[in-house]
Protein backbone atom coordinates (compact mmCIF):
# COMPACT_ATOMS: atom_id res chain seq x y z
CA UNK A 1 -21.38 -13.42 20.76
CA UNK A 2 -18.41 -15.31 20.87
CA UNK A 3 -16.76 -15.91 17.19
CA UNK A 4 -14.20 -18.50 16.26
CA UNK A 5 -11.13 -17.82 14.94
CA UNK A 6 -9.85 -18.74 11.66
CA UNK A 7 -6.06 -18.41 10.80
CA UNK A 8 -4.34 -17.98 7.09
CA UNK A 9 -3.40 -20.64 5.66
CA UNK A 10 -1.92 -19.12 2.30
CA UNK A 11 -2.01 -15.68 0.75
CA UNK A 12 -1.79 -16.15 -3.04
CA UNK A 13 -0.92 -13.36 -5.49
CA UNK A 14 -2.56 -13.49 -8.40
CA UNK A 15 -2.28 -11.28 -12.06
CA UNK A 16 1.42 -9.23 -10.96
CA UNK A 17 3.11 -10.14 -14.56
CA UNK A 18 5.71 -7.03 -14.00
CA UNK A 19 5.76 -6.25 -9.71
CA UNK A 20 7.43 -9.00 -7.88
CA UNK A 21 5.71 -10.72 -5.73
CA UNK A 22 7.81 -9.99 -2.44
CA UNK A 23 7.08 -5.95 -3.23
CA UNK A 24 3.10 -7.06 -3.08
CA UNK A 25 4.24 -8.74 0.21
CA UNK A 26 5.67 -6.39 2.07
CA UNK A 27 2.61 -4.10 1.72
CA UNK A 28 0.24 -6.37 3.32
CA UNK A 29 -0.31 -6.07 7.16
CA UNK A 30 -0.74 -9.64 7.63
CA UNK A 31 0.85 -13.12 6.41
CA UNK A 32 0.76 -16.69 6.70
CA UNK A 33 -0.07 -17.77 10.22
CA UNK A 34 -2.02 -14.60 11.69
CA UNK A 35 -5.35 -15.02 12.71
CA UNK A 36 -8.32 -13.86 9.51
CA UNK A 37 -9.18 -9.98 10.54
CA UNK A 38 -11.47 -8.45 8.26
CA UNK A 39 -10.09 -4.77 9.27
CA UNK A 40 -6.78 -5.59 7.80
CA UNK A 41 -7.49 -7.39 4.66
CA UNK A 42 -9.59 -4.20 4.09
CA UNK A 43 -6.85 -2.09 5.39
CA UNK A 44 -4.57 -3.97 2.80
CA UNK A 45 -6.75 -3.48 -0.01
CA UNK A 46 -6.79 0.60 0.66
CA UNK A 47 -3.10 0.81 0.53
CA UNK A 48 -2.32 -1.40 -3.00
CA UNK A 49 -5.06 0.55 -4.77
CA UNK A 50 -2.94 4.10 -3.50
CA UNK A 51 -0.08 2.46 -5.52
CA UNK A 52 0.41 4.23 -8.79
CA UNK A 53 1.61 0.45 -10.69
CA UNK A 54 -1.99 -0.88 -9.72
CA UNK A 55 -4.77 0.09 -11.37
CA UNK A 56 -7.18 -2.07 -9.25
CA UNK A 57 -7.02 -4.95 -6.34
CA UNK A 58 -9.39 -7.38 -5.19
CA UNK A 59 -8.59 -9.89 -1.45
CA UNK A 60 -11.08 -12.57 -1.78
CA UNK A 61 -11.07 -15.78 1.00
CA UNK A 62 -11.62 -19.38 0.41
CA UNK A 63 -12.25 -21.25 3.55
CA UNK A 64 -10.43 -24.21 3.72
CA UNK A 65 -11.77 -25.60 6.57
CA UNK A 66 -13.26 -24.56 9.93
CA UNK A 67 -9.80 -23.44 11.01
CA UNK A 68 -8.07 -22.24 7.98
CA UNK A 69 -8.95 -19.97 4.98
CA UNK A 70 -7.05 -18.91 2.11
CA UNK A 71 -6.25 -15.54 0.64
CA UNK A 72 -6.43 -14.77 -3.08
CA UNK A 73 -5.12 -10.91 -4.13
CA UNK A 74 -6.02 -10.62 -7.49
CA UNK A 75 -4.05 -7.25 -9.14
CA UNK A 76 -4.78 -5.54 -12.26
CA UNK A 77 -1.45 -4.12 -12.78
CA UNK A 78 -0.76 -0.62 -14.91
CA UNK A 79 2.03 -1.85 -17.41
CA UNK A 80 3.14 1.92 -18.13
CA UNK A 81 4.50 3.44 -15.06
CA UNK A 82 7.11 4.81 -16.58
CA UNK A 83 7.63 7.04 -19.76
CA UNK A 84 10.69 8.54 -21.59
CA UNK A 85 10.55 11.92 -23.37
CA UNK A 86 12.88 14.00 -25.30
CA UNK A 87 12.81 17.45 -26.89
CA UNK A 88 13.71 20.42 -28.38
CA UNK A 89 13.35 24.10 -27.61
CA UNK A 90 14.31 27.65 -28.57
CA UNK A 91 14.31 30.72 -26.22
CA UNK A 92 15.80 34.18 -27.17
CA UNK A 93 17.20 34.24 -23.33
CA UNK A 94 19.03 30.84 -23.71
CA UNK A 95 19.33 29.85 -26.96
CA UNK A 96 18.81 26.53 -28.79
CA UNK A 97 18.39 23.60 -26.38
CA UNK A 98 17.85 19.86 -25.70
CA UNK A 99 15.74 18.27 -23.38
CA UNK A 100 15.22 14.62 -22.38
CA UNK A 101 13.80 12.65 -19.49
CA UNK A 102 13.19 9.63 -17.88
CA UNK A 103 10.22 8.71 -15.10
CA UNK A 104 9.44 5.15 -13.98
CA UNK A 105 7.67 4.45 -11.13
CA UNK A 106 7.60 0.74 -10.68
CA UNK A 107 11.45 0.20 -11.89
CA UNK A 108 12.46 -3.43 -12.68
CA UNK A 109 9.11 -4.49 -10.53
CA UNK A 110 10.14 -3.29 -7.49
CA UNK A 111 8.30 -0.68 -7.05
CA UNK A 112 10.98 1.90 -6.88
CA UNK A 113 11.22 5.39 -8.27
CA UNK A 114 13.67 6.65 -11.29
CA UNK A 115 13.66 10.09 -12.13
CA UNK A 116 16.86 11.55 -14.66
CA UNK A 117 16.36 15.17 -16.09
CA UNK A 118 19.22 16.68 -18.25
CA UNK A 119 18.92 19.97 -20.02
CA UNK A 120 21.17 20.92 -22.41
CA UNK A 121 21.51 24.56 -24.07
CA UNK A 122 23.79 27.30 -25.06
CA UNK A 123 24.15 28.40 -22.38
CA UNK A 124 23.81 25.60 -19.57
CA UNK A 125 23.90 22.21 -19.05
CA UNK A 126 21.73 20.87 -16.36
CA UNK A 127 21.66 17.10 -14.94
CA UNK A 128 19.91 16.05 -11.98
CA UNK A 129 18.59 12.28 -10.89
CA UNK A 130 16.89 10.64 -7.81
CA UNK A 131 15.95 7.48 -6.68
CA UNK A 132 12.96 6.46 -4.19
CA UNK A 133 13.42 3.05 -2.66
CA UNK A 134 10.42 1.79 -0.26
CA UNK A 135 11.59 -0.38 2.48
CA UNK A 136 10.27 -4.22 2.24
CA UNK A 137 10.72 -4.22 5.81
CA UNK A 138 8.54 -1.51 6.11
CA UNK A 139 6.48 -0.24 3.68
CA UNK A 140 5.42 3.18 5.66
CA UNK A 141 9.26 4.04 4.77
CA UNK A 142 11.15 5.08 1.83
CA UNK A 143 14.75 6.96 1.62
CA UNK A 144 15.52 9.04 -1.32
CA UNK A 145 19.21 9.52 -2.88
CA UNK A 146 19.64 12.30 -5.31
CA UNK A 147 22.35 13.72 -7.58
CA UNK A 148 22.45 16.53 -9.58
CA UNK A 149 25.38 18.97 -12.07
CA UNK A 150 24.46 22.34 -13.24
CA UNK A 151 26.59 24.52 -14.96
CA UNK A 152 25.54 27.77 -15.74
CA UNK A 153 27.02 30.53 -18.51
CA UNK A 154 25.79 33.75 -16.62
CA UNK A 155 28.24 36.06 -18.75
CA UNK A 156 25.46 37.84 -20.12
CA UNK A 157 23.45 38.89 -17.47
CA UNK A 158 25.75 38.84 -14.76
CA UNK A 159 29.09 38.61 -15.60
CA UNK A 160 30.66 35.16 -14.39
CA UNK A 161 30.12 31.23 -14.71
CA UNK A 162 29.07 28.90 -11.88
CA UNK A 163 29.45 25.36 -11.87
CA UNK A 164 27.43 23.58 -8.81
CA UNK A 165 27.16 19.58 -7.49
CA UNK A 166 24.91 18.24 -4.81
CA UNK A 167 24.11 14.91 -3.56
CA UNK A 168 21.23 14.43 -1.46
CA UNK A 169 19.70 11.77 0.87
CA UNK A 170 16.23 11.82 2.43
CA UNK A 171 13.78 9.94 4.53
CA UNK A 172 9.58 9.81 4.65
CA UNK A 173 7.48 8.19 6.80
CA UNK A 174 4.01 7.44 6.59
CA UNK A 175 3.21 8.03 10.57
CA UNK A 176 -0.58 7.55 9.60
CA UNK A 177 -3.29 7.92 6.92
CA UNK A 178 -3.21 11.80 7.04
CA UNK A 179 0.70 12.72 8.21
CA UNK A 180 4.29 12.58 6.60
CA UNK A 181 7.16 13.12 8.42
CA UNK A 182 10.46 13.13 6.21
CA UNK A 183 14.19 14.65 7.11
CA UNK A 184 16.99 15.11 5.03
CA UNK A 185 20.43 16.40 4.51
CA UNK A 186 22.29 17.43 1.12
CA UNK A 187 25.33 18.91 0.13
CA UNK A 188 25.87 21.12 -2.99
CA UNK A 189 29.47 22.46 -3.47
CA UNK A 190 29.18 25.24 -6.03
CA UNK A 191 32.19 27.64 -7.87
CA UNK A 192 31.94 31.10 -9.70
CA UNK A 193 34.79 31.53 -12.34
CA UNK A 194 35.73 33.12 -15.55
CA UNK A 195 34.63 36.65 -14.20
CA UNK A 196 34.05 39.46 -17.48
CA UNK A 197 34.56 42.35 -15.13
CA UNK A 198 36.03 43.15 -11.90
CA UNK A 199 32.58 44.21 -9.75
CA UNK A 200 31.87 43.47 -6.20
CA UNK A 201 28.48 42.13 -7.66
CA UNK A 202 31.08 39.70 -9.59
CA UNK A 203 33.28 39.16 -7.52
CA UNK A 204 31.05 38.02 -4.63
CA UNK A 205 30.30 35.16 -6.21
CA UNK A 206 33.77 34.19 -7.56
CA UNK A 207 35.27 31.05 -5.79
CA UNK A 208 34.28 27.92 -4.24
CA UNK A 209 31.24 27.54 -1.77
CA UNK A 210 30.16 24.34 0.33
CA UNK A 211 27.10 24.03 1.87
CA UNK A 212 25.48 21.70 3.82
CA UNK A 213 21.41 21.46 3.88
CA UNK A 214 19.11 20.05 6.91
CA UNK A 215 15.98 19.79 5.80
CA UNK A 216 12.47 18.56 8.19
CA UNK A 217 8.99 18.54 6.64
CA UNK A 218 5.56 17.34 8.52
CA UNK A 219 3.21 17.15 6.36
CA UNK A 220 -0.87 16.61 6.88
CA UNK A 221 -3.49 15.73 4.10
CA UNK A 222 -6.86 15.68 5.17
CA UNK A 223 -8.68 15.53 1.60
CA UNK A 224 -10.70 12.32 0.86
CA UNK A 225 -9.08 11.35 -2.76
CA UNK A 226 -5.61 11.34 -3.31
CA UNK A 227 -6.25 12.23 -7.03
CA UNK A 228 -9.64 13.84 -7.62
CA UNK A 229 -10.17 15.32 -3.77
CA UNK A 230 -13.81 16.33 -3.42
CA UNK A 231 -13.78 17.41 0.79
């Protein structure tokens, strides 16, 4: 049975009040132009609802005319993608402490990742950051930079300080529905001072360190829901 083709005339976005419209964009597999496949507007719909700033999706298509049909996405965004928190704690090993974070998964509409974590107590202070950018080029791809400062009173228990830094950069991709492959490489430069005794045990760990960190993951997920997996 021979069927006629039918090409896209427009794709029109439709309820995104917070995610831009290019970052809808870039995670369709077709635009303007390409020939109407049913496959891929389904395949499209799959991979926006998997996005944690959309709650739900629907493609619907309004034929133009014999040759041409349009393409309505119609989003139901989630407004809170991101949260702040901030608390207090008391532990008998570390003392009175501080807590306070930030998450946001759908930064500024792009759909970019912020995480910031910074612990504060007697006897540490802890910071450590990353940010998850997806490529609009390709949307199977997203790099990761991190950052991170811990400094650590070990006096108590082990008889020295240690102050460390890293910065970190990493890279996923999405090589199909089930696999992801991601590589990265980090550096943490660390230093043990202020030493209570003169041990071995001590004094191992007294002076500067640099260390560089290659890092290769494949992972493969063969459950059928990505939050509530019931096979």
């Amino acid at each position: 049975q021979k069927i006629k083709l039918k090409s896209i005339n427009k794709i029109n976005i439709i309820g995104n009040s917070i995610t831009k419209d290019k970052v809808i964009r870039s995670r369709l597999n077709f635009e303007s132009g390409d020939y109407l496949n049913n496959f891929y507007i389904d395949k499209a719909k799959e991979n926006l609802k998997r996005l944690p700033y959309i709650n739900s999706v629907e493609i619907k298509q309004l034929e133009i005319d014999n040759m041409n049909t349009d393409i309505n996405i119609d989003i139901l965004e989630n407004n809170k993608t991101g949260d702040i928190s901030l608390a207090g704690f008391f532990s008998s090993d570390s003392g009175a402490g501080v807590t306070f974070a930030i998450n946001d998964s759908n930064i500024l509409g792009t759909g970019n990742q912020l995480r910031l974590n910074m612990n504060i107590s007697e006897e540490y202070i802890q910071f450590d950051t990353s940010y998850s950018k997806i490529s609009l080029k390709n949307p199977y791809l997203k790099n990761t930079f991190s950052i991170s400062n811990i400094e650590n009173d070990l006096s108590g228990s082990y008889g020295f300080k240690v102050k460390e830094q890293s910065l970190g950069y990493s890279s996923s991709f999405k090589y199909n529905d089930e696999t992801n492959v991601s590589a990265g490489i980090s550096f943490k430069a660390s230093e043990g001072h202020s030493p209570k005794a003169n041990l071995n045990f001590v004094n191992d760990n007294i002076g500067t360190f640099q260390d560089f960190i290659l890092s290769f993951s494949i992972n493969s997920n063969t459950t059928n829901d990505l939050y509530y997996p019931t096979n």
